[in-house]
Protein backbone atom coordinates (compact mmCIF):
# COMPACT_ATOMS: atom_id res chain seq x y z
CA UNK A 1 -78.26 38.91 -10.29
CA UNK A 2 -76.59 35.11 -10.65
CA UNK A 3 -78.83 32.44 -11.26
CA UNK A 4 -78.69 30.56 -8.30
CA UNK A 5 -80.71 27.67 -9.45
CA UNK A 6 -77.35 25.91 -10.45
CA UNK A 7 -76.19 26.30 -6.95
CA UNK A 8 -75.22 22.65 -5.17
CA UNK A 9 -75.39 23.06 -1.78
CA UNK A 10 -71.76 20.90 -0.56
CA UNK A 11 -72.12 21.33 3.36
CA UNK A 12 -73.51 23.39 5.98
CA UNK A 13 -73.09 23.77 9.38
CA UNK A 14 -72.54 25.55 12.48
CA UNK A 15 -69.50 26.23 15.23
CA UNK A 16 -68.78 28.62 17.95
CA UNK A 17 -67.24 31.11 16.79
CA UNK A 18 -67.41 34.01 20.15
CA UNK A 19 -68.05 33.97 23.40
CA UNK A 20 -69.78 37.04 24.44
CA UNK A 21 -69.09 37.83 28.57
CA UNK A 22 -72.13 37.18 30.12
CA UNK A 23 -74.09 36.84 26.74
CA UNK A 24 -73.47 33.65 25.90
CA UNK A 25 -71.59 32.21 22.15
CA UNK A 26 -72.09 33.08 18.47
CA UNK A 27 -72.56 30.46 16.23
CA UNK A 28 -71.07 31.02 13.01
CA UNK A 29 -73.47 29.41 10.70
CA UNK A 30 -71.98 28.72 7.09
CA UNK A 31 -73.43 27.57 4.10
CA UNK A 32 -70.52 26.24 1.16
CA UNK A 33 -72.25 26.04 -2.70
CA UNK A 34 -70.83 24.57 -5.84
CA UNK A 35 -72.15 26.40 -9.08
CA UNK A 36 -70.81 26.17 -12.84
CA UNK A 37 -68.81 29.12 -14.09
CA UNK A 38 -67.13 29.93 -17.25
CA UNK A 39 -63.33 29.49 -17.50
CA UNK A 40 -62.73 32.95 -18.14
CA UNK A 41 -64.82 33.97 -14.83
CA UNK A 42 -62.88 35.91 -11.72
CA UNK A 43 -65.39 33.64 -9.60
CA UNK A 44 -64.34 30.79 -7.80
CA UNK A 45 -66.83 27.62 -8.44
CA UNK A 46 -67.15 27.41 -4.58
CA UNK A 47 -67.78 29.78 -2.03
CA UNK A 48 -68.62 29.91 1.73
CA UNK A 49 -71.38 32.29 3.12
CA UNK A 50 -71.52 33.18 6.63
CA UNK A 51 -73.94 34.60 9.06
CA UNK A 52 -73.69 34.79 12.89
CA UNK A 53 -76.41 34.18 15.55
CA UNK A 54 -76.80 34.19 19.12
CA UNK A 55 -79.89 32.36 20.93
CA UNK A 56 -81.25 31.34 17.46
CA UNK A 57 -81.28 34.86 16.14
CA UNK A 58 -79.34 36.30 13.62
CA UNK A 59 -77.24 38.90 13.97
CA UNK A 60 -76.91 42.10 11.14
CA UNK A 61 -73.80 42.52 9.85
CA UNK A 62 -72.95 46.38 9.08
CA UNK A 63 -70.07 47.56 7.44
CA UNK A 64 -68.49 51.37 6.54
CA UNK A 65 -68.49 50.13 2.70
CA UNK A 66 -72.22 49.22 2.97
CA UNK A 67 -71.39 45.69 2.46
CA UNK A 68 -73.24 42.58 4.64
CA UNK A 69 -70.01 40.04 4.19
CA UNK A 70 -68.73 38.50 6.74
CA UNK A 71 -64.91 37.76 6.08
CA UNK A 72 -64.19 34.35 8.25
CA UNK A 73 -61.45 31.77 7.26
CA UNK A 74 -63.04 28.30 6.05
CA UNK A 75 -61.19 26.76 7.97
CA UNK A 76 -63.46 27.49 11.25
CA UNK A 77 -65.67 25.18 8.85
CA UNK A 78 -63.65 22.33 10.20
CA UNK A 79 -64.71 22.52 13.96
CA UNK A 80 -61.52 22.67 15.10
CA UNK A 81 -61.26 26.21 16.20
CA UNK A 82 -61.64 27.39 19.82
CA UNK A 83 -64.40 30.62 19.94
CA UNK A 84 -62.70 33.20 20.63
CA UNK A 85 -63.10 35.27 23.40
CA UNK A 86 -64.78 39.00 23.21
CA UNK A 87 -63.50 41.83 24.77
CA UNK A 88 -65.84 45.09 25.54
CA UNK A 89 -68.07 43.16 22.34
CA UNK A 90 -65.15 42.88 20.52
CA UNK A 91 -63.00 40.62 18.38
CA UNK A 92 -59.67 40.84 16.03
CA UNK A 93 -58.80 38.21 14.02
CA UNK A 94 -56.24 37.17 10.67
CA UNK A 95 -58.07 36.27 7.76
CA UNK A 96 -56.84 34.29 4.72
CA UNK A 97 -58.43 33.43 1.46
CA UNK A 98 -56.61 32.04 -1.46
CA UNK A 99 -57.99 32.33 -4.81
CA UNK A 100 -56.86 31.16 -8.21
CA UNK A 101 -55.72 34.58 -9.08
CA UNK A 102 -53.86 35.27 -5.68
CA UNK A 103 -54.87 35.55 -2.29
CA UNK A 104 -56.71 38.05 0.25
CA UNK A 105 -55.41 38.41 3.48
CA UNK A 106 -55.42 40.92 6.44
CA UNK A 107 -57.35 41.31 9.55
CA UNK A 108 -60.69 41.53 10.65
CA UNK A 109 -62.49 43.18 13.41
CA UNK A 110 -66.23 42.85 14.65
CA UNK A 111 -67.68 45.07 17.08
CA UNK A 112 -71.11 43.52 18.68
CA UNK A 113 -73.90 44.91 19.89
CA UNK A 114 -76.35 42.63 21.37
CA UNK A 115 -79.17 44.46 22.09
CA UNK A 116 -79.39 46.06 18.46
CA UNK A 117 -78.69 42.22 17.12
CA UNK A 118 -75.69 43.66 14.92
CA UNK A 119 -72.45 43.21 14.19
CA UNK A 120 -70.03 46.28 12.46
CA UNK A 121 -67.19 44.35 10.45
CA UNK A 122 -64.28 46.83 9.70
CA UNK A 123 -61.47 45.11 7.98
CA UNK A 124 -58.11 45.91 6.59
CA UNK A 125 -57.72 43.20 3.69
CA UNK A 126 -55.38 43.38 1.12
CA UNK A 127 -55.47 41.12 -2.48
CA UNK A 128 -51.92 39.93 -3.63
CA UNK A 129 -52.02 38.69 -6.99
CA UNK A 130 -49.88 34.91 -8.52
């Protein structure tokens, strides 16, 4: 486990993110840290966490792979992106991350279910490397 007493917190934050028929919006909430790493590390320095909520509560995010990430382009950290709108609970959108040994990029797909509180992320990423 990383020793997360180094962490700087740089910004936090929330924006809408979905808007749920008849449910209301998710609020992506994000959370960007700073930490030291060595030069040889595949880790970038800083990194973006998301969770989603609706009404205050958070919602759990489920995933085939087992994983709890949520894969959402920091540039909804700006504010500047309308929510988009869910169909049937559902969303599809591009995602893009660019790292200092290539980039990820691909699209993402979240499936809600309001009355369990959770959110099933299936993606189709792909890593192209410099």
């Amino acid at each position: 486990m990383p020793d997360m007493s180094k962490d700087v917190v740089v910004a936090t934050g929330q924006v809408p993110f979905v808007v749920l028929e008849g449910r209301g919006t998710v609020l992506a909430r994000y959370v960007t840290v700073r930490r030291d790493v060595p030069e040889y590390s595949l880790a970038d320095s800083e990194y973006t966490s998301w969770t989603l909520a609706l009404d205050g509560k958070e919602f759990l995010v489920v995933a085939e792979d087992g994983r709890h990430v949520l894969s959402i382009d920091e540039v909804w950290a700006t504010g500047r992106e309308e929510p988009m709108i869910a169909k049937g609970g559902i969303v599809s959108y591009d995602f893009y991350y660019s790292h200092h040994l290539g980039s990820v990029s691909g699209t993402v797909k979240l499936t809600f279910d309001v009355d369990a509180m959770t959110v099933t992320v299936e993606d189709d990423l792909e890593f192209e490397a410099d």
